[in-house]
C-alpha atoms as a PDB file:
ATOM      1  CA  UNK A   1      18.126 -65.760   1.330  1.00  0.00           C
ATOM      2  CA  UNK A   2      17.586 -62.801   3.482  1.00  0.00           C
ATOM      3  CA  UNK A   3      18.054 -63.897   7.237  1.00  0.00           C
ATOM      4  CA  UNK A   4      18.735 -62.177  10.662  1.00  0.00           C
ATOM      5  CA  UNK A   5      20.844 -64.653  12.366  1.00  0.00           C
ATOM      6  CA  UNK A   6      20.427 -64.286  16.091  1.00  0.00           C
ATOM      7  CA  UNK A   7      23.817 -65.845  17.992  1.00  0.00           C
ATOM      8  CA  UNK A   8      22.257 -66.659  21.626  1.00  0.00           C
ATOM      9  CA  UNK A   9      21.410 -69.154  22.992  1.00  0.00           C
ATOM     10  CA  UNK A  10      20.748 -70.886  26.163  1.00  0.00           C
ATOM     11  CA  UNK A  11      22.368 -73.499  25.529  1.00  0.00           C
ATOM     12  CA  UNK A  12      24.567 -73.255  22.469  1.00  0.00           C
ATOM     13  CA  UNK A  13      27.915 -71.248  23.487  1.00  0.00           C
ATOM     14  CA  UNK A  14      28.683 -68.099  21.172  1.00  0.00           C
ATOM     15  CA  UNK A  15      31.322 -69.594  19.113  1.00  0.00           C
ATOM     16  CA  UNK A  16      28.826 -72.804  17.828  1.00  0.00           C
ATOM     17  CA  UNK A  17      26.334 -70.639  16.825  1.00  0.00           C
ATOM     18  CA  UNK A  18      28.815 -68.226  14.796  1.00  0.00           C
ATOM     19  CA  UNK A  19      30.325 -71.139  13.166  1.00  0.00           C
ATOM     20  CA  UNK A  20      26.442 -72.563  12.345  1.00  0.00           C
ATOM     21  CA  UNK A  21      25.393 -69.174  10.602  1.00  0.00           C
ATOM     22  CA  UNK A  22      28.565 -69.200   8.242  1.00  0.00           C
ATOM     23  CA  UNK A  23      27.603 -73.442   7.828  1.00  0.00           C
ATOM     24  CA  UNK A  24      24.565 -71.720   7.137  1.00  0.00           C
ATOM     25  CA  UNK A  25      25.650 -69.256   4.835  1.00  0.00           C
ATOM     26  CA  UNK A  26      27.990 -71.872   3.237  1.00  0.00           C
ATOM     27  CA  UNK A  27      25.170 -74.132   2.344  1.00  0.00           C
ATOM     28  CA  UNK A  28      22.982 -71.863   0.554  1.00  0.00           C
ATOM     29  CA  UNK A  29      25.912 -70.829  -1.421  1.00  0.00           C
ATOM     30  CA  UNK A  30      26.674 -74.525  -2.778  1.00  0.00           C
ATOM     31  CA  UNK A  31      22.748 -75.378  -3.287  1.00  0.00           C
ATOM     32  CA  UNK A  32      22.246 -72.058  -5.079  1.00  0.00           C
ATOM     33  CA  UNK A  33      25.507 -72.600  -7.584  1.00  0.00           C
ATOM     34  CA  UNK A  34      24.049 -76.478  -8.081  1.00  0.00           C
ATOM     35  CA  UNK A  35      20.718 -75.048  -9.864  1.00  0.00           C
ATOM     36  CA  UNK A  36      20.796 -75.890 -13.836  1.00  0.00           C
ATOM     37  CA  UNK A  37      21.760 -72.489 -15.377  1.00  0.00           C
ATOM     38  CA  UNK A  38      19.780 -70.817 -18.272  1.00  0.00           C
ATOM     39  CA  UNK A  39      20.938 -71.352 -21.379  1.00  0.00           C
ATOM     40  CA  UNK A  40      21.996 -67.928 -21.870  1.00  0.00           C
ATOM     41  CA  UNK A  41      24.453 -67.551 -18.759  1.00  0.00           C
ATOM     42  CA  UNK A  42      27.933 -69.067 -17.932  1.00  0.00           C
ATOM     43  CA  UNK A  43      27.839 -69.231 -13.759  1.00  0.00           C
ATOM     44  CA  UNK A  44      25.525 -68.025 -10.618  1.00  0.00           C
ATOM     45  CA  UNK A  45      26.444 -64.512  -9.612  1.00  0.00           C
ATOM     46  CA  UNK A  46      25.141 -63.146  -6.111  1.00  0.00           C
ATOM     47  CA  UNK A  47      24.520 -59.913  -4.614  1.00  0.00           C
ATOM     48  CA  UNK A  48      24.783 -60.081  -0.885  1.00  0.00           C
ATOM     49  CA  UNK A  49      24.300 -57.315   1.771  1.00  0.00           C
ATOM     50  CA  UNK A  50      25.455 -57.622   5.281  1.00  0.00           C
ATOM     51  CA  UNK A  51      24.849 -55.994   8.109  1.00  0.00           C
ATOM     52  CA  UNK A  52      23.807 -55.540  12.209  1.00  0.00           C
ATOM     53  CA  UNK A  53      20.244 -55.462  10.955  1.00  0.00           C
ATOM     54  CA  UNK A  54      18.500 -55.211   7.664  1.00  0.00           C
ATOM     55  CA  UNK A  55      18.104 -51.340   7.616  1.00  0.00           C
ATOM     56  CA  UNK A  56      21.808 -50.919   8.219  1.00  0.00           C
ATOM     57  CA  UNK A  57      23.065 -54.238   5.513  1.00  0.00           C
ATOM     58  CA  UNK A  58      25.348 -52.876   2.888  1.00  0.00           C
ATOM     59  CA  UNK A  59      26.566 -54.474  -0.399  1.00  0.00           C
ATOM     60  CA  UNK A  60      30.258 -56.543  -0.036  1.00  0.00           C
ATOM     61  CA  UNK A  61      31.492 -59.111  -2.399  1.00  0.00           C
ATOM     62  CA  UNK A  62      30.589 -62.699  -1.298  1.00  0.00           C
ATOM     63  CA  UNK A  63      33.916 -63.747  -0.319  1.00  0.00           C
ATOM     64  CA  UNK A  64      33.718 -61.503   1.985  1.00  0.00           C
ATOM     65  CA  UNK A  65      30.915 -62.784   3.848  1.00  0.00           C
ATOM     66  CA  UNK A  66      32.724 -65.288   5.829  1.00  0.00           C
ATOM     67  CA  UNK A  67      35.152 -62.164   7.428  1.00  0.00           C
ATOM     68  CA  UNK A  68      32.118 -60.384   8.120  1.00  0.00           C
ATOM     69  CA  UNK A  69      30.681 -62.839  10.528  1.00  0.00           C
ATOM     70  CA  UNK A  70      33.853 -63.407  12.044  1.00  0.00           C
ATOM     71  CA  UNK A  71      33.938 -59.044  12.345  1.00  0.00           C
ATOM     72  CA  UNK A  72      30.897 -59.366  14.015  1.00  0.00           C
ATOM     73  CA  UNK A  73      32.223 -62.900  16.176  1.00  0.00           C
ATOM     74  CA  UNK A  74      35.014 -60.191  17.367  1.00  0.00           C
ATOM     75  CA  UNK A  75      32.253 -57.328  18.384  1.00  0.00           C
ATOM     76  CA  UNK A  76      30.743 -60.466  19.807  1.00  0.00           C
ATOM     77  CA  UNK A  77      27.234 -58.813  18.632  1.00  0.00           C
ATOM     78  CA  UNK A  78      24.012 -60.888  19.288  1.00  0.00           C
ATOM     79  CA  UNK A  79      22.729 -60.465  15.702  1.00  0.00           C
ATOM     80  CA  UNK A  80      23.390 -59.695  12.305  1.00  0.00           C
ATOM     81  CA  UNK A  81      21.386 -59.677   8.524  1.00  0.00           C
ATOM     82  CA  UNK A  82      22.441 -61.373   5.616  1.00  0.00           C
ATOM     83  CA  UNK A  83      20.948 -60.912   2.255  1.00  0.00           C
ATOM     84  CA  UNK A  84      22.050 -63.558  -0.297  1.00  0.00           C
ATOM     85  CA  UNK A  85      20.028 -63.320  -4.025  1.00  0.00           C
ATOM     86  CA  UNK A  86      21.681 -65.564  -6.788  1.00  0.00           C
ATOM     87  CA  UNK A  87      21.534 -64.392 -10.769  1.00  0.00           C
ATOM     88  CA  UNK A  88      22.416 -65.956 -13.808  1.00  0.00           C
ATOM     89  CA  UNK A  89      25.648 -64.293 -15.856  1.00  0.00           C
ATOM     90  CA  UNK A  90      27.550 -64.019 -18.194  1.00  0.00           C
ATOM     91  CA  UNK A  91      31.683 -63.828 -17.848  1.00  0.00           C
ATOM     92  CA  UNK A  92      33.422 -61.011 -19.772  1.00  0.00           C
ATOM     93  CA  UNK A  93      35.586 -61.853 -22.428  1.00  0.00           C
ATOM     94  CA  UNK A  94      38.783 -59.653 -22.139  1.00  0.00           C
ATOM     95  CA  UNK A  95      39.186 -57.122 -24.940  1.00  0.00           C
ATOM     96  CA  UNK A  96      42.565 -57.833 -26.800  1.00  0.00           C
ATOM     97  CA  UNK A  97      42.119 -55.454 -29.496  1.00  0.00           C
ATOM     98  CA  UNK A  98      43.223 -52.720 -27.243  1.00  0.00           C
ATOM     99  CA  UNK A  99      46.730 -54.121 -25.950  1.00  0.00           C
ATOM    100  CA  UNK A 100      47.913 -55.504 -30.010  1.00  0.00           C
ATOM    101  CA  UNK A 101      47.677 -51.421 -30.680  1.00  0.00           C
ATOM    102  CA  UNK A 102      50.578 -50.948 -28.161  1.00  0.00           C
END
């Protein structure tokens, strides 16, 4: 997903249209993690980007997303960008050897 969500509306106050961008947002997130994995991978990882427009998005974790749009509910800006790209991986298996040494 890469979206610039635009917050006004004639009709739809500021706070509805906040709340349907993170719905938004929200949704993606559950149909993405619902795809059948590869064979080769244990869970969907994302990269996401956010920012007040696509030139300016920078990387943050995706629980973060959700206080970003309410940063930008706050700064009560009319816009912002949202880049959302789901990959397959693999969890790391903690390394033991190193703590029996101790």
């Amino acid at each position: 997903m890469k979206k610039t969500f635009t917050l006004n509306h004639e009709k739809i106050k500021y706070p509805r249209m906040v709340d349907a961008a993170k719905h938004e947002v929200k949704k993606y997130l559950k149909r993405e993690r619902n795809k059948t994995l590869p064979l080769d991978a244990d869970y969907w990882a994302f990269d996401c980007k956010f920012g007040n427009t696509a030139d300016q998005a920078q990387e943050v974790h995706v629980a973060e997303l959700n206080n970003c749009i309410s940063e930008i509910e706050k700064q009560e800006l009319s816009s912002f960008y949202v880049e959302i790209l789901a990959r397959p991986a693999l969890r790391q298996s903690p390394d033991f050897d190193d703590e029996a040494d101790d």
